[in-house]
Protein backbone atom coordinates (compact mmCIF):
# COMPACT_ATOMS: atom_id res chain seq x y z
CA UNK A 1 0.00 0.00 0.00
CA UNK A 2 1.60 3.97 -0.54
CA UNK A 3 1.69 4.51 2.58
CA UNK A 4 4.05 1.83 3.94
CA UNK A 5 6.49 3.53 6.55
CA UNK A 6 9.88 5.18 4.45
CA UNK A 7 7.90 3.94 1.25
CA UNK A 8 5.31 6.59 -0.16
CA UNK A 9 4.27 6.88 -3.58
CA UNK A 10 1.53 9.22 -2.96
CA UNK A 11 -1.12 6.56 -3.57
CA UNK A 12 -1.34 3.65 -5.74
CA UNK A 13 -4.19 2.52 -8.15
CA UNK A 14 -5.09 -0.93 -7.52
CA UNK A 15 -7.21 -2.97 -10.16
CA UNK A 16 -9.03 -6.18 -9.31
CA UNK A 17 -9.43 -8.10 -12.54
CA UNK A 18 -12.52 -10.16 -11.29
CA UNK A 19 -13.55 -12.83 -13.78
CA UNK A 20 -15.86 -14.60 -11.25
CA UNK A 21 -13.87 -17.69 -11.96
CA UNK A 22 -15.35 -19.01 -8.17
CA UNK A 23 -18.82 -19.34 -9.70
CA UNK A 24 -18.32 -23.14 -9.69
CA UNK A 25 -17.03 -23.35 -6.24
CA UNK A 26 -19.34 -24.01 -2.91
CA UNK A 27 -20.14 -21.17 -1.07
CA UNK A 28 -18.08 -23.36 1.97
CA UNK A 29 -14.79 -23.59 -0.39
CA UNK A 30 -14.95 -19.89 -1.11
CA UNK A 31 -13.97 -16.70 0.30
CA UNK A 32 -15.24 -15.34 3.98
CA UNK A 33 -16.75 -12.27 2.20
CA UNK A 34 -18.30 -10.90 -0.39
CA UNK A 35 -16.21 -9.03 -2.15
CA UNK A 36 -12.86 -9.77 -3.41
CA UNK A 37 -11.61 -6.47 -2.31
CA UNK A 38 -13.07 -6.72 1.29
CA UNK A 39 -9.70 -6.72 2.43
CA UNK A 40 -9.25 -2.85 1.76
CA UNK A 41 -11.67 -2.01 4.23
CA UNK A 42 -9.54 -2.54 6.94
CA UNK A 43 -7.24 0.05 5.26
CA UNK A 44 -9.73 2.84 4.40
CA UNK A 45 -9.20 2.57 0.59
CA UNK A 46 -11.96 3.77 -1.50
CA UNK A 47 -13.13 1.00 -3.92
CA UNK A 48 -15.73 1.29 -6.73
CA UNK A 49 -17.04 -2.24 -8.44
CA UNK A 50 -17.64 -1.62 -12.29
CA UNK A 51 -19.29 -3.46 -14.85
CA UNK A 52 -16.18 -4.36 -17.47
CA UNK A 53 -18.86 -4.84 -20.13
CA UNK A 54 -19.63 -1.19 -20.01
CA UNK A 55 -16.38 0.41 -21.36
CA UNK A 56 -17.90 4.07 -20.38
CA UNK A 57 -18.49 2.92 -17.00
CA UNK A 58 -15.01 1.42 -17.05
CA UNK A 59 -13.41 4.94 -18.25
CA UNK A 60 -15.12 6.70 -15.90
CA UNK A 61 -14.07 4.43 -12.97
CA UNK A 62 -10.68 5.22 -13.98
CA UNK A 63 -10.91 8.96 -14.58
CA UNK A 64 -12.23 9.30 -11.26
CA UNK A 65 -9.49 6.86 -9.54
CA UNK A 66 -6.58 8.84 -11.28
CA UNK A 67 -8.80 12.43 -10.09
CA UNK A 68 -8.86 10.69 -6.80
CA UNK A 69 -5.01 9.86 -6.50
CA UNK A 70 -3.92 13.35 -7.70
CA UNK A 71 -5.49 15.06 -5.18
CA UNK A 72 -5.61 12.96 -2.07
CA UNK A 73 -2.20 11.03 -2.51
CA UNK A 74 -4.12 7.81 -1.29
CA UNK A 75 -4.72 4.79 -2.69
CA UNK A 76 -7.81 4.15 -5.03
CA UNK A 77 -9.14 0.35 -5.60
CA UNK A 78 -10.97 -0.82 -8.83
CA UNK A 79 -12.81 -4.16 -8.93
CA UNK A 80 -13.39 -5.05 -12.54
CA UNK A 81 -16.39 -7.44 -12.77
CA UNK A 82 -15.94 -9.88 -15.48
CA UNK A 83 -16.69 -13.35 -16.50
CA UNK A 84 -14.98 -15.62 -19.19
CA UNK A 85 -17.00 -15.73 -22.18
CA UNK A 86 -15.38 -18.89 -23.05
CA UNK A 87 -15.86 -21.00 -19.67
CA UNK A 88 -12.88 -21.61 -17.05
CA UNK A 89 -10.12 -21.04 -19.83
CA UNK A 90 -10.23 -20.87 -23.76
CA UNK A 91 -10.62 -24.32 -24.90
CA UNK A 92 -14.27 -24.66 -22.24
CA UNK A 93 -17.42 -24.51 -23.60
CA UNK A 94 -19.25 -21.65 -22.18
């Protein structure tokens, strides 16, 4: 994270590429939470969840994450919310 102690970058932009590859697992096997990006709470990091299929949406997200970064000097977190269109990898049937 930027603001690690004698390592500050003034904020980082983190992006969750989330392809909702656990849609096949048990809710038991899975994660604790809802949210991939749950984590950040406990570090008070702003995070927006966008729809990647909307490529406005996405530029948007990202306008405002790079707005937010320039002016706070904090860290900015970006779940993308995907799926494979393919399956589990390319060679899947959907």
């Amino acid at each position: 994270m930027a603001k690690t102690p004698n390592f500050d970058v003034d904020g980082s932009i983190h992006i969750i590429t989330n392809n909702q590859i656990g849609y096949t697992t048990r809710p038991i096997d899975s994660r604790p939470s809802k949210y991939a990006t749950d984590m950040f709470k406990a570090f008070d990091v702003p995070v927006i969840h966008i729809n990647s299929d909307d490529i406005e949406d996405v530029y948007r997200g990202v306008k405002l994450a790079i707005e937010y970064k320039h002016k706070y000097k904090k860290d900015f977190m970006i779940d993308l919310i995907c799926y494979r269109k393919y399956g589990h990898n390319e060679v899947d049937e959907p």
